[in-house]
Protein backbone atom coordinates (compact mmCIF):
# COMPACT_ATOMS: atom_id res chain seq x y z
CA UNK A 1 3.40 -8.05 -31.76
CA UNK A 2 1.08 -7.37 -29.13
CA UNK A 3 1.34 -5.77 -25.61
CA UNK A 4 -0.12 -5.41 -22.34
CA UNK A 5 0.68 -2.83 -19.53
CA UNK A 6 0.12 -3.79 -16.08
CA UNK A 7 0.95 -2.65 -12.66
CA UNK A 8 3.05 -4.38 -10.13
CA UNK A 9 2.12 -5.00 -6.50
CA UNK A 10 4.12 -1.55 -5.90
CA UNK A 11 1.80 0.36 -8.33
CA UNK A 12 4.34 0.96 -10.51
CA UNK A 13 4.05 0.18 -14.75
CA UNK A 14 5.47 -2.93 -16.34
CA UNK A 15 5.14 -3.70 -19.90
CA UNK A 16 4.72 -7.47 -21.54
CA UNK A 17 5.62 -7.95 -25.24
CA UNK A 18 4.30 -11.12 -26.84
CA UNK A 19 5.84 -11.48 -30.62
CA UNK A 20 3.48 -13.66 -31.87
CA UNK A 21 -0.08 -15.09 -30.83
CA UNK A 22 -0.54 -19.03 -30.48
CA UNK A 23 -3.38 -20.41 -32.65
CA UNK A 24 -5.09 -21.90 -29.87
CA UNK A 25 -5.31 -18.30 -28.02
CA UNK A 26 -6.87 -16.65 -31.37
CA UNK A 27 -9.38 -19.46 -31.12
CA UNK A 28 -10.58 -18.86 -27.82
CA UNK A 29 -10.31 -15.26 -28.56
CA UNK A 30 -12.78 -16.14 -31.17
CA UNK A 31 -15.05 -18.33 -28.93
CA UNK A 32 -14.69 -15.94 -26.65
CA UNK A 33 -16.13 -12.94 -29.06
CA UNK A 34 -19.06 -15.17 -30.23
CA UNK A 35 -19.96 -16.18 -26.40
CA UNK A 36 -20.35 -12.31 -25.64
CA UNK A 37 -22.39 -12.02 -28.94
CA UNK A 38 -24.45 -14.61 -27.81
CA UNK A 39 -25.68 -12.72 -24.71
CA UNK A 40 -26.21 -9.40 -26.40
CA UNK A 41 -28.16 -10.48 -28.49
CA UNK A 42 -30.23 -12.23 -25.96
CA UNK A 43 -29.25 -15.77 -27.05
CA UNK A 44 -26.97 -16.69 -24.19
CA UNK A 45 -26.76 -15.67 -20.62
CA UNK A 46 -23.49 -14.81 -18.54
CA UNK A 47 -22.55 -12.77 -15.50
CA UNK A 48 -21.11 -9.95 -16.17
CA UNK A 49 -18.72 -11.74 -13.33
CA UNK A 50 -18.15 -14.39 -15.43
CA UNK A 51 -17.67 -12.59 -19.03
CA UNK A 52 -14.49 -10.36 -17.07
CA UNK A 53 -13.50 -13.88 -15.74
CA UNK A 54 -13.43 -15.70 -19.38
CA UNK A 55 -11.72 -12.49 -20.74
CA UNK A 56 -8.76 -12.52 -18.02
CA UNK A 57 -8.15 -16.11 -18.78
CA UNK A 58 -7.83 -15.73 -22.63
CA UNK A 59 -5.68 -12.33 -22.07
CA UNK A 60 -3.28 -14.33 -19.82
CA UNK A 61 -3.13 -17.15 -22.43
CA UNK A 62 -1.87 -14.59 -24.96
CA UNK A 63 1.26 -13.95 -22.97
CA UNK A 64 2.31 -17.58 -21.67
C-alpha cells in the first residue's frame, strides 16, 4: 500500500491510500528514474522545471 499526504485548498491535511500500484505506473516510475539518471550523469538534459513536472504526473498516476 502506498500513501500520499496532501493539503486541501483550506490548508488543512488529507491522506490518499492506493492498495496496489498499476504496472504501467511502476514503468514510468522506472522511465522516469532512468530519465533523471540520464541528466546526472551528463547524458541527458532537462529543466529542473520539467523533471518536477514529469514527477507530478507519474505521482498522480499512482493514485487514479
Amino acid at each position: 500500500m502506498i500513501k500520499i499526504t496532501l493539503l486541501n485548498e483550506e490548508g488543512k491535511k488529507f491522506t490518499v491510500q492506493q492498495k496496489s500500484i498499476k504496472t504501467r505506473s511502476m514503468r514510468d516510475l522506472i522511465k522516469f528514474h532512468a530519465e533523471v539518471e540520464a541528466v546526472e550523469n551528463g547524458n541527458s538534459e532537462m529543466t529542473e522545471l520539467d523533471m518536477i513536472d514529469k514527477m507530478i504526473v507519474v505521482v498522480a498516476d499512482m493514485f487514479m
